[in-house]
Protein backbone atom coordinates (compact mmCIF):
# COMPACT_ATOMS: atom_id res chain seq x y z
CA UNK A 1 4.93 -7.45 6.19
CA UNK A 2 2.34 -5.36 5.40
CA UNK A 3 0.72 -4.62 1.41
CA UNK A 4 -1.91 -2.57 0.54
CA UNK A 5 -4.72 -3.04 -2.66
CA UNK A 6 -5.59 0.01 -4.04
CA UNK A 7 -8.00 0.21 -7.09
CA UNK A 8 -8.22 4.04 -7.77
CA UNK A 9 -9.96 4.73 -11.26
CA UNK A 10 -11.53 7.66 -13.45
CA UNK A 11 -15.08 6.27 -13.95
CA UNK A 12 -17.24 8.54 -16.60
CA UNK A 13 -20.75 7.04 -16.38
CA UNK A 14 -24.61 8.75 -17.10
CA UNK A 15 -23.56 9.24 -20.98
CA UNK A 16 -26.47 8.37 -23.80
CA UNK A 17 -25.42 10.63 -26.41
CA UNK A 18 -22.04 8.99 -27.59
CA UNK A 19 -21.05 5.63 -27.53
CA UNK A 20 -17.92 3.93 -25.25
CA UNK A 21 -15.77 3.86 -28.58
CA UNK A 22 -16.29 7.37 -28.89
CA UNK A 23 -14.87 8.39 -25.79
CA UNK A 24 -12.02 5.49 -26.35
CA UNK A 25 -11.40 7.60 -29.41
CA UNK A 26 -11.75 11.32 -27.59
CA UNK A 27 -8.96 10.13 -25.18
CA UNK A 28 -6.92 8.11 -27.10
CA UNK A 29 -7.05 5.49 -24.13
CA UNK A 30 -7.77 2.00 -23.76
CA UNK A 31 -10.77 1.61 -21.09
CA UNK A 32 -10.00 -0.66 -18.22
CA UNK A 33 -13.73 -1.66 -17.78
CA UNK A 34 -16.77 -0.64 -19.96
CA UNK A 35 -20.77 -1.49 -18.97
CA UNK A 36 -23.88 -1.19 -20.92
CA UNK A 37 -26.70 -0.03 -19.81
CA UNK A 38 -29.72 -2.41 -19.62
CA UNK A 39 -26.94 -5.47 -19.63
CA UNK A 40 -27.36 -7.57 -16.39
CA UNK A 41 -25.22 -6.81 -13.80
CA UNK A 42 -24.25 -10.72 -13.17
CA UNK A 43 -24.67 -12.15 -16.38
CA UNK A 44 -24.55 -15.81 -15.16
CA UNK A 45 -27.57 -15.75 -13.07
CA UNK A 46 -30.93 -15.36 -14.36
CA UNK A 47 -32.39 -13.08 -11.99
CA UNK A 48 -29.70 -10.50 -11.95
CA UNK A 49 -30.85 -6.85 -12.08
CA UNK A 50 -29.91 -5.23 -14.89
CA UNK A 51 -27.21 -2.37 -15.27
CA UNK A 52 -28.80 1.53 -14.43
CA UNK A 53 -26.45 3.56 -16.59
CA UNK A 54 -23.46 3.28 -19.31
CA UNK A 55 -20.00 3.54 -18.36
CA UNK A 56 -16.32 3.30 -19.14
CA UNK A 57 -13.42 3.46 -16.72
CA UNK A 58 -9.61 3.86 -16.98
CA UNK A 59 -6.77 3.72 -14.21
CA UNK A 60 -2.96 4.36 -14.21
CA UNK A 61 -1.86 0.84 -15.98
CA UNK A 62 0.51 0.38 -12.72
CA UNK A 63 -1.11 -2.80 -11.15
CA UNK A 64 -3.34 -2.42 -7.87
CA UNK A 65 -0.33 -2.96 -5.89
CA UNK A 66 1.75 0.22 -6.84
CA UNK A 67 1.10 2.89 -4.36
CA UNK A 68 -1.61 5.22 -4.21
CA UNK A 69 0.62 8.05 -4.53
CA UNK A 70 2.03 6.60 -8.06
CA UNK A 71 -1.31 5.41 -9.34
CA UNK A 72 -2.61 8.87 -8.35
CA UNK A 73 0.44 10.96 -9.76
CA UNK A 74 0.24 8.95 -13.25
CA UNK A 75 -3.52 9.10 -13.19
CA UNK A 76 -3.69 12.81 -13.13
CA UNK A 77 -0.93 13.18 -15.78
CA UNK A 78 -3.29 10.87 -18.06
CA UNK A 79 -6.13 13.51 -17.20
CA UNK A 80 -4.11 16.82 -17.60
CA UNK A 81 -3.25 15.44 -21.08
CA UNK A 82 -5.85 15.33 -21.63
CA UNK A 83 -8.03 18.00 -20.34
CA UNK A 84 -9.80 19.84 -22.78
CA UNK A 85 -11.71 15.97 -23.64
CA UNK A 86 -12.17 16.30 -20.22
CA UNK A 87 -14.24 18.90 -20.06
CA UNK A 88 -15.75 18.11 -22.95
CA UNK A 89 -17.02 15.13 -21.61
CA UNK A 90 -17.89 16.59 -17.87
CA UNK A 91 -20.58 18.81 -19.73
CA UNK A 92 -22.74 15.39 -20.72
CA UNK A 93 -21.30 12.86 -18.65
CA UNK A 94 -20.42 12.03 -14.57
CA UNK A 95 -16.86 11.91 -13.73
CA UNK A 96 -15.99 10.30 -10.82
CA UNK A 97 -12.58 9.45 -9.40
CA UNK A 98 -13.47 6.31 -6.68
CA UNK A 99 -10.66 4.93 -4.67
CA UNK A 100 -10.98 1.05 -3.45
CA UNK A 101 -8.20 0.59 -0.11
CA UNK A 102 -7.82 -3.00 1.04
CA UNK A 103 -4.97 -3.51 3.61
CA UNK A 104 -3.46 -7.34 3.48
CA UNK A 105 -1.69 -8.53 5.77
CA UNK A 106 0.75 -11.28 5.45
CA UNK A 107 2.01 -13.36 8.27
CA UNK A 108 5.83 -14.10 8.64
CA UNK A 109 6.48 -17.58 9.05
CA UNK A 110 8.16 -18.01 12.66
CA UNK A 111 10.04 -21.49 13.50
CA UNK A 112 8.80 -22.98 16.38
CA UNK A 113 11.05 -21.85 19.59
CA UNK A 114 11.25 -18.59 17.79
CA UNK A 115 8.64 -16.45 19.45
């Protein structure tokens, strides 16, 4: 049986101007992830280097397990809702639209004598 990861996500980072609750406001959305700027990147270890930009990130709400094709579909409804914040934001901002794929395989128990 095979089942697929996929972490697909609007990311808007390189923003100075306006603050992450601003944009949560502008869009009317939850974020999924926020960073700050100058925050260390692991904040458990002493040595980490810190974080280069701000940024705040949103993605479908369907789990990492739904398909891509869903998570893209519902993603891109979210956006077209939304557009006109959307280009707002792209004047002042990066938008980026990263896709993580991780194929898992899972191994079907066979009883012995079976193969």
């Amino acid at each position: 049986m095979d089942r697929s990861r996929v972490d697909l996500r609007l990311v808007i980072i390189d923003f100075e101007d306006i603050t992450h609750d601003d944009i949560t406001n502008m869009l009317g959305i939850n974020p999924t992830h926020t960073s700050v700027k100058g925050d260390k990147r692991s904040p458990n270890k002493p040595n980490s280097p810190l974080k280069t930009n701000n940024s705040w990130s949103m993605d479908s709400g369907l789990g990492q397990y739904a398909s891509f094709e869903d998570q893209m579909s519902t993603l891109l409804d979210m956006i077209e809702q939304r557009i006109d914040v959307f280009k707002m934001l792209s004047t002042n901002t990066t938008l980026n639209l990263p896709v993580l794929y991780s194929p898992i395989k899972t191994m079907r128990k066979v009883r012995p004598g079976c193969i």
